[in-house]
Protein backbone atom coordinates (compact mmCIF):
# COMPACT_ATOMS: atom_id res chain seq x y z
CA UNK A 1 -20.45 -8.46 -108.56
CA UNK A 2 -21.05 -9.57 -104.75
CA UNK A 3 -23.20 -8.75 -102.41
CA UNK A 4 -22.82 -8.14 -98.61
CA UNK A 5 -25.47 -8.80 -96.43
CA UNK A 6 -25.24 -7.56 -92.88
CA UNK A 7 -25.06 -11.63 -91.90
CA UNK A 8 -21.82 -12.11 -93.63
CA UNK A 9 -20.39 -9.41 -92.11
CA UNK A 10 -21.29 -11.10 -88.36
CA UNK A 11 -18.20 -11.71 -86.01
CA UNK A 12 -19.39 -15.12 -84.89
CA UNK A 13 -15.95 -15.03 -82.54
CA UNK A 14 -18.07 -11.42 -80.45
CA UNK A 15 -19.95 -13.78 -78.11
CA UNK A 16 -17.31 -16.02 -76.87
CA UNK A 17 -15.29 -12.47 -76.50
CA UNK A 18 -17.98 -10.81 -74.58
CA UNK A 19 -18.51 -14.51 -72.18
CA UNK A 20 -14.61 -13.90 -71.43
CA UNK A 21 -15.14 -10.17 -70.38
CA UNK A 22 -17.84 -10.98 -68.05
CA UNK A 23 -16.07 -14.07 -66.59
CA UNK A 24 -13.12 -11.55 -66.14
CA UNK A 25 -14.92 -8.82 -64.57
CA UNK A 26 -17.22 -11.40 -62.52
CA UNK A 27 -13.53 -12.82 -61.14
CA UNK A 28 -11.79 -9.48 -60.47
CA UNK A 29 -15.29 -8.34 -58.68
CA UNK A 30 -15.02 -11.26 -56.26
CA UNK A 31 -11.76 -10.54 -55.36
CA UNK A 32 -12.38 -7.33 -55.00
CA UNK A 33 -15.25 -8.43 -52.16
CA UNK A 34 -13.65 -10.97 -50.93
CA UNK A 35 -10.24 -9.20 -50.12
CA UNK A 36 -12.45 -6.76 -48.44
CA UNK A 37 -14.74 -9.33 -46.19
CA UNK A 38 -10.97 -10.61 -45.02
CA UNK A 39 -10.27 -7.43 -44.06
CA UNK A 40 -13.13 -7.26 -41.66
CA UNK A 41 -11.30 -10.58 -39.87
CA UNK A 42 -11.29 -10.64 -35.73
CA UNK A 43 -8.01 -12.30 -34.60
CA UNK A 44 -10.17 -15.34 -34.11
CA UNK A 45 -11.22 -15.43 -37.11
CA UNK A 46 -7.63 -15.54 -38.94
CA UNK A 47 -6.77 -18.01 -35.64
CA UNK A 48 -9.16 -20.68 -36.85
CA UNK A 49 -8.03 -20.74 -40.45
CA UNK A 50 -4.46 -20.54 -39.70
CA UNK A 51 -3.50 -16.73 -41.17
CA UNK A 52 -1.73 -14.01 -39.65
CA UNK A 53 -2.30 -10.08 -40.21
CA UNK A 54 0.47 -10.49 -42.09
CA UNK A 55 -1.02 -13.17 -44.91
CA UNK A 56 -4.00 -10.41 -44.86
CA UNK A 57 -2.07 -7.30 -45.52
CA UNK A 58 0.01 -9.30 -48.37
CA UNK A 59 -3.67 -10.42 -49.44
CA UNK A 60 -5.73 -7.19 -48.99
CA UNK A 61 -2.84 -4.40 -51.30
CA UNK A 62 -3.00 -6.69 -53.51
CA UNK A 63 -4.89 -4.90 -56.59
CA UNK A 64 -8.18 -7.02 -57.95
CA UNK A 65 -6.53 -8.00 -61.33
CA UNK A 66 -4.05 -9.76 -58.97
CA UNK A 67 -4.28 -13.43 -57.96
């Protein structure tokens, strides 16, 4: 006869599952803000970097799963 102890029956894989989640939702969270902040752009600002309003509307409808 065996016995099961609540320790055997630990997923030791849960943590490195639960890291990945967060690291996911901390990525798609900074696009999210980011794509917004480039949103708020002046001409200038897109000028000095190089990008049209073009590269931003391509950028900004892009959903935040996207990179």
């Amino acid at each position: 006869m065996s016995t099961c102890t609540t320790n055997s029956m630990t997923n030791h894989h849960a943590h490195g599952l639960i890291d990945q989640i967060g690291e996911t939702l901390h990525v798609w969270h900074e696009r999210y803000r980011t794509r917004r902040e480039l949103a708020q752009w002046t001409t200038r600002d897109l000028q000095d970097v190089g990008l049209s309003w073009s590269d931003v509307a391509l950028e900004v409808d892009k959903p935040f799963w996207r990179a």
